[in-house]
N, C-alpha and C. Protein backbone atom coordinates (compact mmCIF):
# COMPACT_ATOMS: atom_id res chain seq x y z
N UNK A 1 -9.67 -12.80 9.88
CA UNK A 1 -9.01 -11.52 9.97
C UNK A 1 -8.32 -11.18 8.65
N UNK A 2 -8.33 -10.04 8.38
CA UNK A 2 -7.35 -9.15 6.95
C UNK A 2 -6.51 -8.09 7.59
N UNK A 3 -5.92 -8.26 6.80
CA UNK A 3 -4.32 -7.49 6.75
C UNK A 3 -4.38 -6.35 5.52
N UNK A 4 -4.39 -5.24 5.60
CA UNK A 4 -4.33 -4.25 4.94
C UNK A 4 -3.51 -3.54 5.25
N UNK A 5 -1.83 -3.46 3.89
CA UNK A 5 -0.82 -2.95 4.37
C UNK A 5 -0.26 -1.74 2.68
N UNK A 6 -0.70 -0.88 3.48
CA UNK A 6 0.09 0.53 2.35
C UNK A 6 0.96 0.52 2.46
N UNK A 7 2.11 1.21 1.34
CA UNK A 7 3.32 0.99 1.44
C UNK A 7 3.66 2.51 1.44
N UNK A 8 4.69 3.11 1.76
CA UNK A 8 5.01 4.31 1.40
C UNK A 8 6.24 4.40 2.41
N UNK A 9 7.17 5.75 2.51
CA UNK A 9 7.85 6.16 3.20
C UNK A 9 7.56 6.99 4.49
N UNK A 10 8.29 6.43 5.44
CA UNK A 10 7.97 7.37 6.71
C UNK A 10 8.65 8.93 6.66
N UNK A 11 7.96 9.57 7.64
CA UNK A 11 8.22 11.24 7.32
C UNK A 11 7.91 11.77 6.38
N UNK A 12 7.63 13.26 7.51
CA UNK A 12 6.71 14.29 6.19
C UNK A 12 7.26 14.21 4.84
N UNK A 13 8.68 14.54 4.92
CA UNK A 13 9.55 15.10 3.56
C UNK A 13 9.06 14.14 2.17
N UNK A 14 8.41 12.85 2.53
CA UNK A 14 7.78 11.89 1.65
C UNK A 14 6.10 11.96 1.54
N UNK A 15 5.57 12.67 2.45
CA UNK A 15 4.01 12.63 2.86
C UNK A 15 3.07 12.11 1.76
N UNK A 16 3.65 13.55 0.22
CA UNK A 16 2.52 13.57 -0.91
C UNK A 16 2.95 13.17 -1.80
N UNK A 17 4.43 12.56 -2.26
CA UNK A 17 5.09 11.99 -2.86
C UNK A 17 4.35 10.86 -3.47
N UNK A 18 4.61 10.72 -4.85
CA UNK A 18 4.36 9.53 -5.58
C UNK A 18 4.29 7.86 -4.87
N UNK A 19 5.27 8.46 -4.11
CA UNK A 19 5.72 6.74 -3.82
C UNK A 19 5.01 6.10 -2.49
N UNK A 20 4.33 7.35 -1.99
CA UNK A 20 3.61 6.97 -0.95
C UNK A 20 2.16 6.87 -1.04
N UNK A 21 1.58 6.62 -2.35
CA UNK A 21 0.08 6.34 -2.87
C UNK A 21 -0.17 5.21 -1.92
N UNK A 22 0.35 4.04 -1.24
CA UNK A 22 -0.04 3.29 -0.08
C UNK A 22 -0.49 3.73 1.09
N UNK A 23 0.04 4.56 1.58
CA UNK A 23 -0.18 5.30 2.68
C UNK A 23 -1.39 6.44 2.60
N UNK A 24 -1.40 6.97 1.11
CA UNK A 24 -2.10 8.12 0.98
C UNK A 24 -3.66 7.30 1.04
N UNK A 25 -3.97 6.37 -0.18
CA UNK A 25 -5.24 5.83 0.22
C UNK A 25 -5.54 4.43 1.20
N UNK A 26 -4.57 4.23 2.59
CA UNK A 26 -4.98 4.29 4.15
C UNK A 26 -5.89 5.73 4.60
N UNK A 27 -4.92 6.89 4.17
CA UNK A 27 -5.52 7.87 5.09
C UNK A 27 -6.89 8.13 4.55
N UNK A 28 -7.51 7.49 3.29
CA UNK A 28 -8.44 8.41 2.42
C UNK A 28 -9.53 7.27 2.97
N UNK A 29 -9.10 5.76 3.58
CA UNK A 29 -9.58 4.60 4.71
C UNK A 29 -10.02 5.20 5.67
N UNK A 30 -9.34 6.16 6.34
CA UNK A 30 -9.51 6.77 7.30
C UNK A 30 -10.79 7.22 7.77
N UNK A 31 -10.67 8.16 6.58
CA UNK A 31 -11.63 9.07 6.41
C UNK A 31 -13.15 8.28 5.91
N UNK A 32 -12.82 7.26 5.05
CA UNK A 32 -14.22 6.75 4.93
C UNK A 32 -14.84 5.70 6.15
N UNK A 33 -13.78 5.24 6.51
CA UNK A 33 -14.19 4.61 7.80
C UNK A 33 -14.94 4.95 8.77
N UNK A 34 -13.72 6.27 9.16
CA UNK A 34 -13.74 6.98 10.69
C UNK A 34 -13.20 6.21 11.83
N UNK A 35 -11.77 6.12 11.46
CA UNK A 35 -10.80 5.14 12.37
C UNK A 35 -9.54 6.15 12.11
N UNK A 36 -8.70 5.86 12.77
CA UNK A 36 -7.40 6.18 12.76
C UNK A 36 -6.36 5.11 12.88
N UNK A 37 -5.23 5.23 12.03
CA UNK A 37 -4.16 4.30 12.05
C UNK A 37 -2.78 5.12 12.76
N UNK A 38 -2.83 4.69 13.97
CA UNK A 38 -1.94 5.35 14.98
C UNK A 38 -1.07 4.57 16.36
N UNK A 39 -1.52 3.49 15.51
CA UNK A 39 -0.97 2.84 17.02
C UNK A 39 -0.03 2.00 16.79
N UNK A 40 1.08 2.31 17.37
CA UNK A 40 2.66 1.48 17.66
C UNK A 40 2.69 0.33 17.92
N UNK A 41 2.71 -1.22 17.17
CA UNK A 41 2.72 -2.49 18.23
C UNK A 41 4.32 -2.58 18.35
N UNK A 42 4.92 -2.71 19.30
CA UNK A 42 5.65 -3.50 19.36
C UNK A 42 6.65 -4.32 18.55
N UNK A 43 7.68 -4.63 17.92
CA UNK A 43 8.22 -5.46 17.19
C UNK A 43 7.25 -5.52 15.75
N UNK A 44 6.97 -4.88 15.50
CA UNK A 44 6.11 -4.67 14.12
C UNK A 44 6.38 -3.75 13.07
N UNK A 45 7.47 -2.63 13.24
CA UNK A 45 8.06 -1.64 12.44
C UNK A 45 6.85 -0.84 11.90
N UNK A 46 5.51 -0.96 12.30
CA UNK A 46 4.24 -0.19 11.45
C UNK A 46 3.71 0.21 12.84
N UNK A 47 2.47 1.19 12.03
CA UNK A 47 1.65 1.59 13.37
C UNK A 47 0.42 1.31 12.14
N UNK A 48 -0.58 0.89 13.09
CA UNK A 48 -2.27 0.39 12.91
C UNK A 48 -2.75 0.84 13.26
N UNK A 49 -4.62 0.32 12.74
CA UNK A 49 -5.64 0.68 12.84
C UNK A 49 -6.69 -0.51 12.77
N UNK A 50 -7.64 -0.74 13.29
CA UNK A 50 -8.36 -2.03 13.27
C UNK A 50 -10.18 -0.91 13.64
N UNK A 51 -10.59 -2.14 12.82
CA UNK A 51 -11.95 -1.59 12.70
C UNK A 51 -12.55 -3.48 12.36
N UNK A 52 -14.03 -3.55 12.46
CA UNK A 52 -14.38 -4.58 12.18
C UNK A 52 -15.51 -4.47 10.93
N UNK A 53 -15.12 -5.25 10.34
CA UNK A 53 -16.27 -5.19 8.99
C UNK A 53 -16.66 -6.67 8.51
N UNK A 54 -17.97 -6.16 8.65
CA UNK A 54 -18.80 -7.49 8.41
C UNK A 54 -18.45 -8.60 9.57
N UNK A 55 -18.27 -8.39 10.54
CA UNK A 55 -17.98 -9.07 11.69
C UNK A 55 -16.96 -9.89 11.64
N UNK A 56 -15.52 -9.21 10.89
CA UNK A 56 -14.64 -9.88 10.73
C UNK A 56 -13.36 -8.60 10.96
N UNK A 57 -12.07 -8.97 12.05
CA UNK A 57 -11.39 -8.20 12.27
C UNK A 57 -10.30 -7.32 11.06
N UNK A 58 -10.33 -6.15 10.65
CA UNK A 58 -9.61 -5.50 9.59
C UNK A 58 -8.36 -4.71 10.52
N UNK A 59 -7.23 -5.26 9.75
CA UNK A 59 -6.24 -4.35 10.53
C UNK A 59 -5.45 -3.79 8.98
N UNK A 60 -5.19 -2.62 9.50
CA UNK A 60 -4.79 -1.64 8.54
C UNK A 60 -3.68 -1.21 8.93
N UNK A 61 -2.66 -1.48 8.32
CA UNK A 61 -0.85 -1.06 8.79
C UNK A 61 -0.28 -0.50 7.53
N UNK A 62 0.66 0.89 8.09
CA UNK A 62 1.52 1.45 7.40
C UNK A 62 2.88 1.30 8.00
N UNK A 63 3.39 0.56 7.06
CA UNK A 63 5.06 0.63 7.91
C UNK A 63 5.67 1.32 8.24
N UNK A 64 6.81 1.69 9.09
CA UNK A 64 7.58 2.51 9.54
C UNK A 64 8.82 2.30 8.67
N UNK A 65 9.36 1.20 8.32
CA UNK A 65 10.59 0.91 7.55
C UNK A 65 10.57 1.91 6.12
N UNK A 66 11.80 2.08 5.86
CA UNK A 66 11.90 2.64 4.08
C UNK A 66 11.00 1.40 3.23
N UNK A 67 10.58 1.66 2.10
CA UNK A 67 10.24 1.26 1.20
C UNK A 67 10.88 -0.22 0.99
N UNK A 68 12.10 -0.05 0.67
CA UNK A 68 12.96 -1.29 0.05
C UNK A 68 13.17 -2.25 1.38
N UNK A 69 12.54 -2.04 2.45
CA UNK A 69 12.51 -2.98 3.63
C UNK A 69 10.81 -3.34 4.23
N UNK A 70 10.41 -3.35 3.21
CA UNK A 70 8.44 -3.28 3.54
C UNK A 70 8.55 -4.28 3.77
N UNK A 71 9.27 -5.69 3.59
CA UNK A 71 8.66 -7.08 4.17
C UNK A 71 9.36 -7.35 5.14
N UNK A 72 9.91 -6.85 6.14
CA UNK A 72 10.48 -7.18 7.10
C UNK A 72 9.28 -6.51 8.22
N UNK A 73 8.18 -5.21 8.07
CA UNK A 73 7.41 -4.68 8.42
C UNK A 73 6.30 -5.92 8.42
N UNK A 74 6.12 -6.42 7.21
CA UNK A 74 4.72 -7.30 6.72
C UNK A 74 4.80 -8.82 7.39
N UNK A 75 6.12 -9.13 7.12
CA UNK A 75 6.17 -10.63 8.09
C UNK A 75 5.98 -10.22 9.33
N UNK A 76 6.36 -9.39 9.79
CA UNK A 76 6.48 -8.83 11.53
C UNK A 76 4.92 -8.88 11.97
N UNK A 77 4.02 -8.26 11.14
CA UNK A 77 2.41 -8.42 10.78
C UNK A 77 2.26 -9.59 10.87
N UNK A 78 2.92 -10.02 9.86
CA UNK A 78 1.42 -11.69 9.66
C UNK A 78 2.25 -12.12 10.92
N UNK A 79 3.25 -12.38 12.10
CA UNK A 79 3.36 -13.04 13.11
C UNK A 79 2.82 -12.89 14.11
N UNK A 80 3.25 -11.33 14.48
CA UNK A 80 2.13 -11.21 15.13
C UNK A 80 0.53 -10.88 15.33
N UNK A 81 -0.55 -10.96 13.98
CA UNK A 81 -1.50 -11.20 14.10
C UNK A 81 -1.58 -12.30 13.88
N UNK A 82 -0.74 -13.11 13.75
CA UNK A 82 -1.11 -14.66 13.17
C UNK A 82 -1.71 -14.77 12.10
N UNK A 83 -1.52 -14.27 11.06
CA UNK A 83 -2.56 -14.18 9.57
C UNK A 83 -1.82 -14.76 8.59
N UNK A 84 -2.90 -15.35 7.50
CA UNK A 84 -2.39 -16.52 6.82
C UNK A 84 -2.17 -15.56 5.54
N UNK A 85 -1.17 -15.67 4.70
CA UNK A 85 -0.98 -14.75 3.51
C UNK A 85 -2.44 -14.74 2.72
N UNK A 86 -3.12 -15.73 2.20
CA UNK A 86 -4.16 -15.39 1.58
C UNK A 86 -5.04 -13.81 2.08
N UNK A 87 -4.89 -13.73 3.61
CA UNK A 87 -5.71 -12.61 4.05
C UNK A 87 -4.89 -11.62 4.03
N UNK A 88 -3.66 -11.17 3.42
CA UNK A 88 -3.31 -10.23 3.30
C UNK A 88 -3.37 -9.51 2.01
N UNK A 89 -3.16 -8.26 1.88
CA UNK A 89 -3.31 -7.66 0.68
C UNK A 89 -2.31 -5.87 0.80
N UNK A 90 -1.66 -5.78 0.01
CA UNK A 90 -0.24 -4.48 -0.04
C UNK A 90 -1.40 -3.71 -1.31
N UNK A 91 -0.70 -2.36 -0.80
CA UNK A 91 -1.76 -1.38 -1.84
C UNK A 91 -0.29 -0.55 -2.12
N UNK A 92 0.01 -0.28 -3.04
CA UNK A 92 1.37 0.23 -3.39
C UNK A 92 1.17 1.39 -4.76
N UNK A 93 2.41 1.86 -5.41
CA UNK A 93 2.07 3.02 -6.04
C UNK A 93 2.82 1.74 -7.39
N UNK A 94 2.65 1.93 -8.85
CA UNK A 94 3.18 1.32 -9.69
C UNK A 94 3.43 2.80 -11.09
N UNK A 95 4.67 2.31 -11.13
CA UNK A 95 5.28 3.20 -12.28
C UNK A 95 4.69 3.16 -13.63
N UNK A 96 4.49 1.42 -13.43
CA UNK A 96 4.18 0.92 -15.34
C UNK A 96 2.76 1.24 -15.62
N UNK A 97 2.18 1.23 -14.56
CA UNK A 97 0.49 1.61 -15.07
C UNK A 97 0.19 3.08 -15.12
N UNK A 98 -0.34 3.47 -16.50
CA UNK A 98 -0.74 4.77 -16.52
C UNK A 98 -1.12 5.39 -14.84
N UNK A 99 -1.39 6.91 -14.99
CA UNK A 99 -1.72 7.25 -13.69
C UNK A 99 -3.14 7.80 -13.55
N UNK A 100 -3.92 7.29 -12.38
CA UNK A 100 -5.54 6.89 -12.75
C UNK A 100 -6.20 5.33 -12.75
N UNK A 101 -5.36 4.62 -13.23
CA UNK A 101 -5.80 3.06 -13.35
C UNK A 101 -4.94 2.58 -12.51
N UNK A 102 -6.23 1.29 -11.57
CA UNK A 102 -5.33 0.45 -10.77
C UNK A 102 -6.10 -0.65 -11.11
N UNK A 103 -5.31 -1.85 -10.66
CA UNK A 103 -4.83 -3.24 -10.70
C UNK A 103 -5.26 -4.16 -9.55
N UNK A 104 -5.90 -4.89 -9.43
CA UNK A 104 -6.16 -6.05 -8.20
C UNK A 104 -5.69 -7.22 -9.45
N UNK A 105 -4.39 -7.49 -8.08
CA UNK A 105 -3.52 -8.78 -9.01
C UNK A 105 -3.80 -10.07 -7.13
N UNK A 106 -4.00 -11.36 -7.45
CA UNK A 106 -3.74 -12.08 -6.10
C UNK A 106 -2.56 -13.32 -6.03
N UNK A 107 -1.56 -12.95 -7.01
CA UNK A 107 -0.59 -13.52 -7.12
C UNK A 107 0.60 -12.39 -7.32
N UNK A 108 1.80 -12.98 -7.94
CA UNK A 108 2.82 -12.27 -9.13
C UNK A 108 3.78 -11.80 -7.75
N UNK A 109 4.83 -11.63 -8.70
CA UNK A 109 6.39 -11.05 -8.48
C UNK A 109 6.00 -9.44 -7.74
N UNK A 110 7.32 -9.35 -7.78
CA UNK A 110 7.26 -7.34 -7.02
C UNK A 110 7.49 -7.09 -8.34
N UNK A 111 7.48 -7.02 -9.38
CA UNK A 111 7.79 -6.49 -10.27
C UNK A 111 9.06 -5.19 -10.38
N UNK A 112 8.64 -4.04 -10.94
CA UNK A 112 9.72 -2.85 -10.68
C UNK A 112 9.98 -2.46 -9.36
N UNK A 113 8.52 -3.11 -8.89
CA UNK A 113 8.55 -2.56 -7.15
C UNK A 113 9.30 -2.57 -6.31
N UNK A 114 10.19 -2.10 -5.36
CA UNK A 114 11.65 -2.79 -4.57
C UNK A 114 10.93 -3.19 -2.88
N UNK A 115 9.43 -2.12 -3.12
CA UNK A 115 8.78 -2.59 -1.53
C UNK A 115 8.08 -3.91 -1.62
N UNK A 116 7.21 -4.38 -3.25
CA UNK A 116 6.40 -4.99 -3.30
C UNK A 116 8.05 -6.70 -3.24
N UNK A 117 8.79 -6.17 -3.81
CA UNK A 117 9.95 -7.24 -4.41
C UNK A 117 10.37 -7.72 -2.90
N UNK A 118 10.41 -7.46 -1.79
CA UNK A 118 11.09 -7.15 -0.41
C UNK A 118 10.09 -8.18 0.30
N UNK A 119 8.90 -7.76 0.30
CA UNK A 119 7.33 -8.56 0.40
C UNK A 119 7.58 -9.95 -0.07
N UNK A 120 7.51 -10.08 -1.25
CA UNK A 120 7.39 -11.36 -1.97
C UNK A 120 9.00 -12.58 -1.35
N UNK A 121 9.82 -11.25 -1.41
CA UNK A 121 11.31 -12.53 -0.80
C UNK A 121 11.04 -13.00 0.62
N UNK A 122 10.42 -11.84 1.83
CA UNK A 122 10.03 -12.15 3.25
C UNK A 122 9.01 -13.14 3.57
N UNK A 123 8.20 -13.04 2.73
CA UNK A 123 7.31 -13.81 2.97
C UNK A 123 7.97 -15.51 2.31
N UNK A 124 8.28 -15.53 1.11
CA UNK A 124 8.81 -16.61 0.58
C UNK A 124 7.48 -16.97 -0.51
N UNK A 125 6.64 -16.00 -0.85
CA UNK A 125 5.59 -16.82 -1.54
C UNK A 125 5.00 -14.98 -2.77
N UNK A 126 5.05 -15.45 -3.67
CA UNK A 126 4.04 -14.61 -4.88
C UNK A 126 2.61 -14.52 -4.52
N UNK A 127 2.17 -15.35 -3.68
CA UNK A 127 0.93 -15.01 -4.01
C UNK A 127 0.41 -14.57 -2.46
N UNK A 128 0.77 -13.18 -2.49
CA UNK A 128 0.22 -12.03 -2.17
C UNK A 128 -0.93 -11.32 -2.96
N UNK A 129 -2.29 -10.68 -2.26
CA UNK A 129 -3.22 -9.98 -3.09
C UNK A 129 -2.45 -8.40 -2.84
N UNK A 130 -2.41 -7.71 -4.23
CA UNK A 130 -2.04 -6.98 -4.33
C UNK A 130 -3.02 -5.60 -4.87
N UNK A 131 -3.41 -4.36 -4.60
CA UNK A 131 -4.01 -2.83 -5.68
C UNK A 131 -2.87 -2.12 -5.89
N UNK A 132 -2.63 -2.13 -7.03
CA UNK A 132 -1.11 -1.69 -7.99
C UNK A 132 -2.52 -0.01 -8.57
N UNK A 133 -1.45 0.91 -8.16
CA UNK A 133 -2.30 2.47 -8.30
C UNK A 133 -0.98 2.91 -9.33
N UNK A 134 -1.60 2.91 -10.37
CA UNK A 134 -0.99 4.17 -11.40
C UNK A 134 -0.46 5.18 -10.92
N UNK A 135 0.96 4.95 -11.58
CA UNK A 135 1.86 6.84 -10.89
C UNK A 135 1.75 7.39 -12.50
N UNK A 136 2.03 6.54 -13.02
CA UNK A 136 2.43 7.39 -14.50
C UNK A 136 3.76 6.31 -15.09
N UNK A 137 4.09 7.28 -16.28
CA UNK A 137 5.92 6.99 -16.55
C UNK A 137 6.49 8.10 -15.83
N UNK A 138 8.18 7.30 -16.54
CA UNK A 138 8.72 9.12 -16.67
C UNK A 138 8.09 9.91 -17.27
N UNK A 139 9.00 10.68 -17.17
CA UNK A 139 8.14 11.95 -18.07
C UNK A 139 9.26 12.31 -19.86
N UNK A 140 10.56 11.62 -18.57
CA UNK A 140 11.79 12.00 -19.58
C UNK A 140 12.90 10.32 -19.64
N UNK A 141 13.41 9.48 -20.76
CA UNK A 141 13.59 8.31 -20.55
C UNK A 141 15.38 8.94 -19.68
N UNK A 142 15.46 9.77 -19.96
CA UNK A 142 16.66 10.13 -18.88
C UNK A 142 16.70 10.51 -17.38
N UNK A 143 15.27 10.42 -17.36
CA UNK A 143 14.96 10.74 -16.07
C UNK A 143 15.14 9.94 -14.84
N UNK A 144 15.75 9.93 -13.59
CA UNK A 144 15.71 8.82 -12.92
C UNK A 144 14.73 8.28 -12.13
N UNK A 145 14.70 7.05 -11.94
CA UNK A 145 13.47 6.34 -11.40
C UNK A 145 13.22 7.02 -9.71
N UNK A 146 13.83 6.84 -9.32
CA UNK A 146 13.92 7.82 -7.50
C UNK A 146 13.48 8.51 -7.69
N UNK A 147 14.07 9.86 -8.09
CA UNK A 147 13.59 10.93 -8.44
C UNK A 147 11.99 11.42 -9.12
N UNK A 148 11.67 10.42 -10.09
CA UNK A 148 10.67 10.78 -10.11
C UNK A 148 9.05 9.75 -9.17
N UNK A 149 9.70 8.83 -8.82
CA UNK A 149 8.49 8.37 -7.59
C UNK A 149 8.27 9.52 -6.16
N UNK A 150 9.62 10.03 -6.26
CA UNK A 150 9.83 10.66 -4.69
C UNK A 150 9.07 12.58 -5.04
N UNK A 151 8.78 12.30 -6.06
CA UNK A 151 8.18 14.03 -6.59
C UNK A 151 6.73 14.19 -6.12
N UNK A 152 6.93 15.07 -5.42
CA UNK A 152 5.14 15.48 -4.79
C UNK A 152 4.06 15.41 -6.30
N UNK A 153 2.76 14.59 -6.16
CA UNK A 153 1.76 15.04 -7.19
C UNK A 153 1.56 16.42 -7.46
N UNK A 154 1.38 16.64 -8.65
CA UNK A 154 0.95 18.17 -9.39
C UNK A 154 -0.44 18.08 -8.71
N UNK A 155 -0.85 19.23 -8.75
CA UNK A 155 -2.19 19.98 -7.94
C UNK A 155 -3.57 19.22 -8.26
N UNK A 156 -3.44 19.48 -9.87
CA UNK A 156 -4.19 18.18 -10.65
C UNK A 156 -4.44 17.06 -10.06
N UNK A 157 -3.12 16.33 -10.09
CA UNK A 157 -3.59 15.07 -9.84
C UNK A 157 -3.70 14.68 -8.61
N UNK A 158 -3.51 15.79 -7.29
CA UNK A 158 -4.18 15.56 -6.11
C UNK A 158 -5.61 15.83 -6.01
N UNK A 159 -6.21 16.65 -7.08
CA UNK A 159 -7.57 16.46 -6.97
C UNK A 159 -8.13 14.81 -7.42
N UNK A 160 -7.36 14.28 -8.68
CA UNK A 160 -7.95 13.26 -9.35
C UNK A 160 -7.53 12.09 -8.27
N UNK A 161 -6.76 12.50 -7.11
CA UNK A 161 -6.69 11.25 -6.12
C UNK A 161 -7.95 10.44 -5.69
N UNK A 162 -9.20 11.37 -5.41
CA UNK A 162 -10.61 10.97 -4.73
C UNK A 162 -11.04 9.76 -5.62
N UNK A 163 -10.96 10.26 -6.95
CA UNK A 163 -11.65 9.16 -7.78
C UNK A 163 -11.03 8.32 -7.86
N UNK A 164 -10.04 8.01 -7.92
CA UNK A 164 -8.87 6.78 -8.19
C UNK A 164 -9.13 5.96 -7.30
N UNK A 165 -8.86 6.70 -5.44
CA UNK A 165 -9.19 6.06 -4.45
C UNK A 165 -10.51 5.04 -4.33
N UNK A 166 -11.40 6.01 -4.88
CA UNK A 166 -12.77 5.20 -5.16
C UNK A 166 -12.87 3.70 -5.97
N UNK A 167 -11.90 4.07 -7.22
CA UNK A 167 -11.74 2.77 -7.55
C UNK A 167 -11.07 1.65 -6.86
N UNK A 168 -10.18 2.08 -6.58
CA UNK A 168 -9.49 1.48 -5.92
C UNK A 168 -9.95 0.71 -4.46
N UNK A 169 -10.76 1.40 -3.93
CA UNK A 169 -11.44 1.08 -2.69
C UNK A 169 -12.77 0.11 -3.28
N UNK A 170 -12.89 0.00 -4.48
CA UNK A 170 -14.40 -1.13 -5.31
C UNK A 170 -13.28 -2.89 -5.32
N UNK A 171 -11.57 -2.36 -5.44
CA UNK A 171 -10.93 -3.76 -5.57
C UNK A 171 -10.65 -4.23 -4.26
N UNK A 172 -10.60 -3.72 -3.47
CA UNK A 172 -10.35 -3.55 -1.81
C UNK A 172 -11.87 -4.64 -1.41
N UNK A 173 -12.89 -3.99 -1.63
CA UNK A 173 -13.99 -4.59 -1.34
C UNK A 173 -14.06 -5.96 -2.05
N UNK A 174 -13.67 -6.02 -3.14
CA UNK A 174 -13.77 -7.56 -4.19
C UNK A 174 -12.40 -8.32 -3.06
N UNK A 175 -11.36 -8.24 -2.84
CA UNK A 175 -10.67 -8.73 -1.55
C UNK A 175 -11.54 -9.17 -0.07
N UNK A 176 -11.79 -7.93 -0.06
CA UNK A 176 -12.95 -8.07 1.38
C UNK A 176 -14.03 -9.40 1.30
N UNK A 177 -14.81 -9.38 0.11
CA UNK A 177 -15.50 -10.23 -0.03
C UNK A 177 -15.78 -11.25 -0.39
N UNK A 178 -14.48 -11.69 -0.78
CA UNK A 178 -13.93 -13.27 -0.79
C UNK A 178 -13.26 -14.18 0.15
């Protein structure tokens, strides 16, 4: 079994927001699948989606918790599916990587991350598989970090989401197939 967990904020007011690139390519899962991630477990702070691929069970969770509490969501996961960290993998938004390029890391720290940083303390272990998705920088070094993860994408770069996703969904599969 795999564990596929986006990170982002619950509620609309966050929907298209930077910081919810976890959540955004689940839903873009969705769509290539043809599954829905909608269902409430219990003591799990997320709602799922499970589909089977390659005759092996895929569960797909978006947390319900804020951001800076994503591993209290993710341990709640691996207990109750019983899943061993190797089979898990967090798809998150990253500040430091240009925006456009993502990252399949299967170790490392949360880095700037405070959801990926939350993950790594709950669990007690770095080596989480991780797809780190390019937000960008600031724009301005006075600019604050909140503020600009929590800013809806420009029009632009909700078109350039498809392709990104695409890549992003080629490191998903290199996970899948190991």
């Amino acid at each position: 079994m795999k564990l596929i967990v986006g990170l982002g904020n619950p509620g609309e007011e966050y929907a298209k927001t930077r910081h919810n690139m976890g959540f955004l390519f689940l839903e873009y899962l969705e769509e290539r699948y043809g599954f829905k991630i909608n269902d409430k477990i219990k003591n799990t702070d997320s709602v799922v989606g499970q589909i089977y691929l390659n005759n092996e069970k895929v569960v797909f969770a978006k947390p319900l918790t804020y951001m800076n509490l994503s591993g209290n969501a993710v341990q709640r996961l691996k207990k109750w599916y019983d899943v061993e960290d190797k089979d898990i993998i967090v798809i998150f938004d990253d500040i430091d990587i240009p925006f456009g390029e993502c990252r399949y890391k299967t170790t490392g720290s949360g880095g700037t991350h405070n959801g990926m940083k939350n993950i790594v303390q709950m669990l007690s272990t770095k080596d989480i598989a991780r797809i780190k998705i390019g937000i960008g920088g600031l724009k301005h070094e006075k600019q604050d970090l909140a503020d600009f993860v929590l800013q809806r994408f420009t029009t632009s770069q909700l078109k350039e989401l498809e392709t990104i996703f695409d890549e992003a969904f080629e490191k998903l599969q290199e996970f899948l197939d190991n």
